[in-house]
PDB file of N, CA and C in Angstrom:
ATOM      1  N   UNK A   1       1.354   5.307   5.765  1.00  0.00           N
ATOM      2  CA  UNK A   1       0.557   4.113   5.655  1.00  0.00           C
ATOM      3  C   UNK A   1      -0.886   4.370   6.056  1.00  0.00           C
ATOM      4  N   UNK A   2      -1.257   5.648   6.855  1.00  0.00           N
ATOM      5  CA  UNK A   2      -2.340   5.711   6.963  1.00  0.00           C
ATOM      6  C   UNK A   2      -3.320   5.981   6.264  1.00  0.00           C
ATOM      7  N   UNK A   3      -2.860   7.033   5.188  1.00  0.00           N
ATOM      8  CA  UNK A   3      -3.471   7.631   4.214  1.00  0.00           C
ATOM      9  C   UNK A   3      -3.885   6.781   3.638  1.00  0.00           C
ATOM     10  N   UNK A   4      -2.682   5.113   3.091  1.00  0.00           N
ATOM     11  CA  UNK A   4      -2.968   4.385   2.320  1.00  0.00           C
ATOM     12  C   UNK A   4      -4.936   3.476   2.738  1.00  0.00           C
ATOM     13  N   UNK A   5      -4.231   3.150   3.957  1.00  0.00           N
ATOM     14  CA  UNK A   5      -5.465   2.492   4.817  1.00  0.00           C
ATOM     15  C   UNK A   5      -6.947   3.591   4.342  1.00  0.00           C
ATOM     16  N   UNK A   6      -6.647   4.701   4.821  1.00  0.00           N
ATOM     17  CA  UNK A   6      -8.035   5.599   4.455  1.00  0.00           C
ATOM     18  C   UNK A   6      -8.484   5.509   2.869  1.00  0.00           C
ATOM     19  N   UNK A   7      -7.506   5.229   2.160  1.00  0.00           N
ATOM     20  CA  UNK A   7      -7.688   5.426   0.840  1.00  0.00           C
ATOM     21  C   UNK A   7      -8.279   3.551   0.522  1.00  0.00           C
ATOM     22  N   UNK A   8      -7.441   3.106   1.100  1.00  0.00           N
ATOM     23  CA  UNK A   8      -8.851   1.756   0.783  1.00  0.00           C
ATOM     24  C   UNK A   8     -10.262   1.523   1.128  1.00  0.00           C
ATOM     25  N   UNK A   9     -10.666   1.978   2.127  1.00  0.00           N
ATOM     26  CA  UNK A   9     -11.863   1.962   3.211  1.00  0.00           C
ATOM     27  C   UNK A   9     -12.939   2.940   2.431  1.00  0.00           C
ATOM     28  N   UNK A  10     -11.943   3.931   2.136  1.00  0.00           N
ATOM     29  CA  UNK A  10     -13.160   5.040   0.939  1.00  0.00           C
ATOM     30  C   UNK A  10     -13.273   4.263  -0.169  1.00  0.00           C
ATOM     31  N   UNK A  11     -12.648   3.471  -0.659  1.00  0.00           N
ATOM     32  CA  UNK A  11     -12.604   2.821  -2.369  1.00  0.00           C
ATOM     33  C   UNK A  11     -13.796   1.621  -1.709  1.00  0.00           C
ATOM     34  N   UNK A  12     -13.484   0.889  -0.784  1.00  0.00           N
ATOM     35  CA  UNK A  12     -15.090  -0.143  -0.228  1.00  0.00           C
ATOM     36  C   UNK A  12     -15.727   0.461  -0.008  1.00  0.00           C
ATOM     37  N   UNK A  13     -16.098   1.197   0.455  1.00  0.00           N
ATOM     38  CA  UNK A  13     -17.106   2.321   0.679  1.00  0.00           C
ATOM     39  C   UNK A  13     -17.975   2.555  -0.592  1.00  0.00           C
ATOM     40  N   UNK A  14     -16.599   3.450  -1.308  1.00  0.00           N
ATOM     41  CA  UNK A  14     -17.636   3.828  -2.986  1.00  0.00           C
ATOM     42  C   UNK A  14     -17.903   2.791  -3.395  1.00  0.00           C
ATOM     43  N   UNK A  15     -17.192   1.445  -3.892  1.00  0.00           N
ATOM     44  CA  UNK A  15     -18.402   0.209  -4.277  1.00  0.00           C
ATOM     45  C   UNK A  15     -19.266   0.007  -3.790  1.00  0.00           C
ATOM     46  N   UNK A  16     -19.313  -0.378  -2.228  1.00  0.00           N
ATOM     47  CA  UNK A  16     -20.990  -0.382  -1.798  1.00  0.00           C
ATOM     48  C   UNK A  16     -21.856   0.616  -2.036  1.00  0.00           C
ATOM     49  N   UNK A  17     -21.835   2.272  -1.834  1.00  0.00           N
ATOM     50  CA  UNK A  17     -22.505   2.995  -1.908  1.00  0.00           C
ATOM     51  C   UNK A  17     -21.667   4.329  -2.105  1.00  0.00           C
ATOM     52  N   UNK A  18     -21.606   4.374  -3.605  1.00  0.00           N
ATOM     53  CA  UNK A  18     -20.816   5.100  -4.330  1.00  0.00           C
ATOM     54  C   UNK A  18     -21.077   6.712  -3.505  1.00  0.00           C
ATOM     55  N   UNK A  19     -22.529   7.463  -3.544  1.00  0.00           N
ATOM     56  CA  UNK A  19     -22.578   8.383  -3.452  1.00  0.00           C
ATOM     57  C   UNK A  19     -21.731   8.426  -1.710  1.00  0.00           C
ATOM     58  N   UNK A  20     -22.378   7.859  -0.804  1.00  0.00           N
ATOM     59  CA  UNK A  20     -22.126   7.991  -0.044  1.00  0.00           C
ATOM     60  C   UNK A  20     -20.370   7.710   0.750  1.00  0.00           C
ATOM     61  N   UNK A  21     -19.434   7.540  -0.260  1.00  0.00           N
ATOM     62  CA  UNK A  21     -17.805   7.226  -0.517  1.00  0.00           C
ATOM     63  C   UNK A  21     -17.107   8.789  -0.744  1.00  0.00           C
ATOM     64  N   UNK A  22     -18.236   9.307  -1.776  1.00  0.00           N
ATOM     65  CA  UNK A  22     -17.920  10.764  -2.296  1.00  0.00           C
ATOM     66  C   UNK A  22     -18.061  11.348  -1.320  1.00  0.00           C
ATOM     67  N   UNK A  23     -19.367  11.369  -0.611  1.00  0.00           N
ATOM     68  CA  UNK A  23     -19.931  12.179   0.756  1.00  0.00           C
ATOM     69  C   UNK A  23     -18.944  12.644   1.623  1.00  0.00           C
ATOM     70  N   UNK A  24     -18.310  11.285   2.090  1.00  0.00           N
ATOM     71  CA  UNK A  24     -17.158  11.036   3.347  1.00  0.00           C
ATOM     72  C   UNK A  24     -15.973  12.131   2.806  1.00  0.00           C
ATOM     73  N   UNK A  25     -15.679  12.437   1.681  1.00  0.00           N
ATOM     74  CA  UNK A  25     -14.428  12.661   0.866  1.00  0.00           C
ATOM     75  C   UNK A  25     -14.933  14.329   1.113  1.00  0.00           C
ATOM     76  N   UNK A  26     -15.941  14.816  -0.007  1.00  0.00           N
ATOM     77  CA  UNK A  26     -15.656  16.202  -0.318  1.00  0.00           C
ATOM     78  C   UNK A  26     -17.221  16.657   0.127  1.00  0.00           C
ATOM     79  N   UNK A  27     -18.132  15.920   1.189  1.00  0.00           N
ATOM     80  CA  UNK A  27     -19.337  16.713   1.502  1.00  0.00           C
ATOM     81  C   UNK A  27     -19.981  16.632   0.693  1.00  0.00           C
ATOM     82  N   UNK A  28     -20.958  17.795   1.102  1.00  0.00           N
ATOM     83  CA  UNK A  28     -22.031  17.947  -0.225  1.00  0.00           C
ATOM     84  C   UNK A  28     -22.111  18.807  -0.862  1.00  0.00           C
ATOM     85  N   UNK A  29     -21.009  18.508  -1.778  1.00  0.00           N
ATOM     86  CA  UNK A  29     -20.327  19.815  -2.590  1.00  0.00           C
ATOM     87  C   UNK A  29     -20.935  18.667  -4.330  1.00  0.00           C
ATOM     88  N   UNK A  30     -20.753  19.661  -5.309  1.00  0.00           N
ATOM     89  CA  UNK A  30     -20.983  19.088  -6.884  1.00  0.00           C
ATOM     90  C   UNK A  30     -20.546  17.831  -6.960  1.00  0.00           C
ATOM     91  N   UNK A  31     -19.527  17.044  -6.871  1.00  0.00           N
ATOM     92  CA  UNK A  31     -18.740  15.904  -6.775  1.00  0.00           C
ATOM     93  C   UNK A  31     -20.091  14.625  -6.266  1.00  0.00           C
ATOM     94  N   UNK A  32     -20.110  15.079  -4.998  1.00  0.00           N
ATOM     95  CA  UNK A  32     -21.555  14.464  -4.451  1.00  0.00           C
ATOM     96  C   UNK A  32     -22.623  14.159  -5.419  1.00  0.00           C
ATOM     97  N   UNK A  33     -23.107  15.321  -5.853  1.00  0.00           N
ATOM     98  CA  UNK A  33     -24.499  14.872  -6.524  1.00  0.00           C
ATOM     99  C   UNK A  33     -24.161  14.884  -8.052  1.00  0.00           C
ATOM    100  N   UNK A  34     -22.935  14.741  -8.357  1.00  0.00           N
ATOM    101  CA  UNK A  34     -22.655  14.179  -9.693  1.00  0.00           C
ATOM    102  C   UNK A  34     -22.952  12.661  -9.365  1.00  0.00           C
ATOM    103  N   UNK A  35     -22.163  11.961  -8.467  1.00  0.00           N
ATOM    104  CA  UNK A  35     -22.081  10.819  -8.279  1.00  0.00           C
ATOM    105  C   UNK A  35     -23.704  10.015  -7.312  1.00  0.00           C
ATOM    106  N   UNK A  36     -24.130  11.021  -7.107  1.00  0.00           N
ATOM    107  CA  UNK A  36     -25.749  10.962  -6.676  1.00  0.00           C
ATOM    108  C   UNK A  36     -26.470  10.310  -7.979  1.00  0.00           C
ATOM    109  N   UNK A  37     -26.619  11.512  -9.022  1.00  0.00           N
ATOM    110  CA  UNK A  37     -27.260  11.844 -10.284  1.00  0.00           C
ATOM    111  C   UNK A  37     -26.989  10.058 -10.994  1.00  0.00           C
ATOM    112  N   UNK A  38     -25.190  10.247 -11.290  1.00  0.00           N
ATOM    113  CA  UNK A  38     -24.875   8.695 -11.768  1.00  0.00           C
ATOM    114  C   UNK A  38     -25.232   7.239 -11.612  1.00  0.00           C
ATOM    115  N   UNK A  39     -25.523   7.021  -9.854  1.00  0.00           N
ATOM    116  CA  UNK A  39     -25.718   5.970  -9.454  1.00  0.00           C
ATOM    117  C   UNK A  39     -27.134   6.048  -9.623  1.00  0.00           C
ATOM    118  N   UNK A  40     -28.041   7.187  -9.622  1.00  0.00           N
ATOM    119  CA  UNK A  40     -29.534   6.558  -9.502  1.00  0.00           C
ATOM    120  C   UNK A  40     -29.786   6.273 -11.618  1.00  0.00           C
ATOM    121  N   UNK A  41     -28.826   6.668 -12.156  1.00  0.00           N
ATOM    122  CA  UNK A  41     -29.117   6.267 -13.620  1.00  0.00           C
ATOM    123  C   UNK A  41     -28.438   4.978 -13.859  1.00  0.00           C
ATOM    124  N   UNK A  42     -27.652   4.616 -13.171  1.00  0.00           N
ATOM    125  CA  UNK A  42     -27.036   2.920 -13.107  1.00  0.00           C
ATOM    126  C   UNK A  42     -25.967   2.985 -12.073  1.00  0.00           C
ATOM    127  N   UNK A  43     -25.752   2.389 -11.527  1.00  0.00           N
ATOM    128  CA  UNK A  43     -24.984   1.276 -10.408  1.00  0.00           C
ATOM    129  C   UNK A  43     -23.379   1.326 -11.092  1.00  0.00           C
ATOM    130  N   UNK A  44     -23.463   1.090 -11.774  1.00  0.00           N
ATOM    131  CA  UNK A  44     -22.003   1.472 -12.364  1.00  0.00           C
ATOM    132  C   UNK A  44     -21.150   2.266 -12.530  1.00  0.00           C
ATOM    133  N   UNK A  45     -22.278   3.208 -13.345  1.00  0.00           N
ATOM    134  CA  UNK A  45     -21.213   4.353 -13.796  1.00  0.00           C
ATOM    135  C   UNK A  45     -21.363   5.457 -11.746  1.00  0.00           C
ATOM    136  N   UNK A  46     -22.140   5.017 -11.581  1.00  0.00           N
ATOM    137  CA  UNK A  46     -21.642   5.492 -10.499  1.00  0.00           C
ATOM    138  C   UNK A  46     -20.757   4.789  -9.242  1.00  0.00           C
ATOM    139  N   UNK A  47     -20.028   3.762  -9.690  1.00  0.00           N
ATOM    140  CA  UNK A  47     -19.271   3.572  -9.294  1.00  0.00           C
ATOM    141  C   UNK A  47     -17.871   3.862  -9.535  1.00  0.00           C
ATOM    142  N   UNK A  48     -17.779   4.286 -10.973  1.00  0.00           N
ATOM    143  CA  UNK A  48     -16.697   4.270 -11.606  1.00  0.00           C
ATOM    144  C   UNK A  48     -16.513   5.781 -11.396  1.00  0.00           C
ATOM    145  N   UNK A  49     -17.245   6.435 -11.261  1.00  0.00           N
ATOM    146  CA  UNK A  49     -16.674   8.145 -10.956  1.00  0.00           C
ATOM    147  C   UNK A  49     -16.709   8.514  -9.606  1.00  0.00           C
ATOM    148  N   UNK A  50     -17.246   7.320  -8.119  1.00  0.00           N
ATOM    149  CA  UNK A  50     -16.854   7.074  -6.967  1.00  0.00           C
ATOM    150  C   UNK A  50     -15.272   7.326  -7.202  1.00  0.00           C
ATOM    151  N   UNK A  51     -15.055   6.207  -7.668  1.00  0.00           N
ATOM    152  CA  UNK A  51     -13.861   5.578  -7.522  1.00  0.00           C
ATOM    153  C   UNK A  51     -12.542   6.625  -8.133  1.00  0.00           C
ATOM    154  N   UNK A  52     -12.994   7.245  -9.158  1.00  0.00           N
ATOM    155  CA  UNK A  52     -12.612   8.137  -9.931  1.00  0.00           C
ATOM    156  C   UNK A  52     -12.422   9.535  -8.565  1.00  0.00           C
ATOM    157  N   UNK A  53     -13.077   9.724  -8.276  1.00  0.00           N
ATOM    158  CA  UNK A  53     -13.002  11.159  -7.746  1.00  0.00           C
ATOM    159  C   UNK A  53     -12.580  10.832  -6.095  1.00  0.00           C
ATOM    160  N   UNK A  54     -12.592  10.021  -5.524  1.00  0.00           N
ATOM    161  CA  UNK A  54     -11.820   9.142  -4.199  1.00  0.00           C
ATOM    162  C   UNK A  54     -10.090   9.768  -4.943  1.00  0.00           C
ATOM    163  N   UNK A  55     -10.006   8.725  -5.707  1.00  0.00           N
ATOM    164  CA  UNK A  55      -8.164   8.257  -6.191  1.00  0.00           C
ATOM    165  C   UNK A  55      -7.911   9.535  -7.122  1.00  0.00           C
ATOM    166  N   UNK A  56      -8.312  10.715  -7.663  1.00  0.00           N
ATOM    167  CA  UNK A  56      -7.789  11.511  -8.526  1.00  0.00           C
ATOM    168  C   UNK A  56      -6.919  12.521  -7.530  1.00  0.00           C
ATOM    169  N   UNK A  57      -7.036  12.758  -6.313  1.00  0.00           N
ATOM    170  CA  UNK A  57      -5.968  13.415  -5.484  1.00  0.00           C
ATOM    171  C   UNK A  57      -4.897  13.036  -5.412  1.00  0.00           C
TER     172      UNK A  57
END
């Protein structure tokens, strides 16, 4: 159940501030500044590959 809990808190996280959801997850590794790159070209799509790269484990 904990994992579950961590796995929600990162998913609020990446909606508010997508890059910084990724950050918490895998550092500042490619993943990061993919989702860096995304959010400063729209709000969306960098949310959606937050969210994406949080839940694909």
């Amino acid at each position: 159940m904990a994992e579950g809990t961590a796995t929600c808190i990162d998913i609020v996280v990446a909606i508010l501030l997508p890059p910084l959801g990724v950050f918490l997850k895998y550092g500042c590794k490619g993943e990061f500044w993919i989702c860096l790159l995304l959010t400063i070209l729209g709000y969306i799509p960098g949310i959606i590959y937050a969210v994406w790269a949080i839940t694909r484990d």
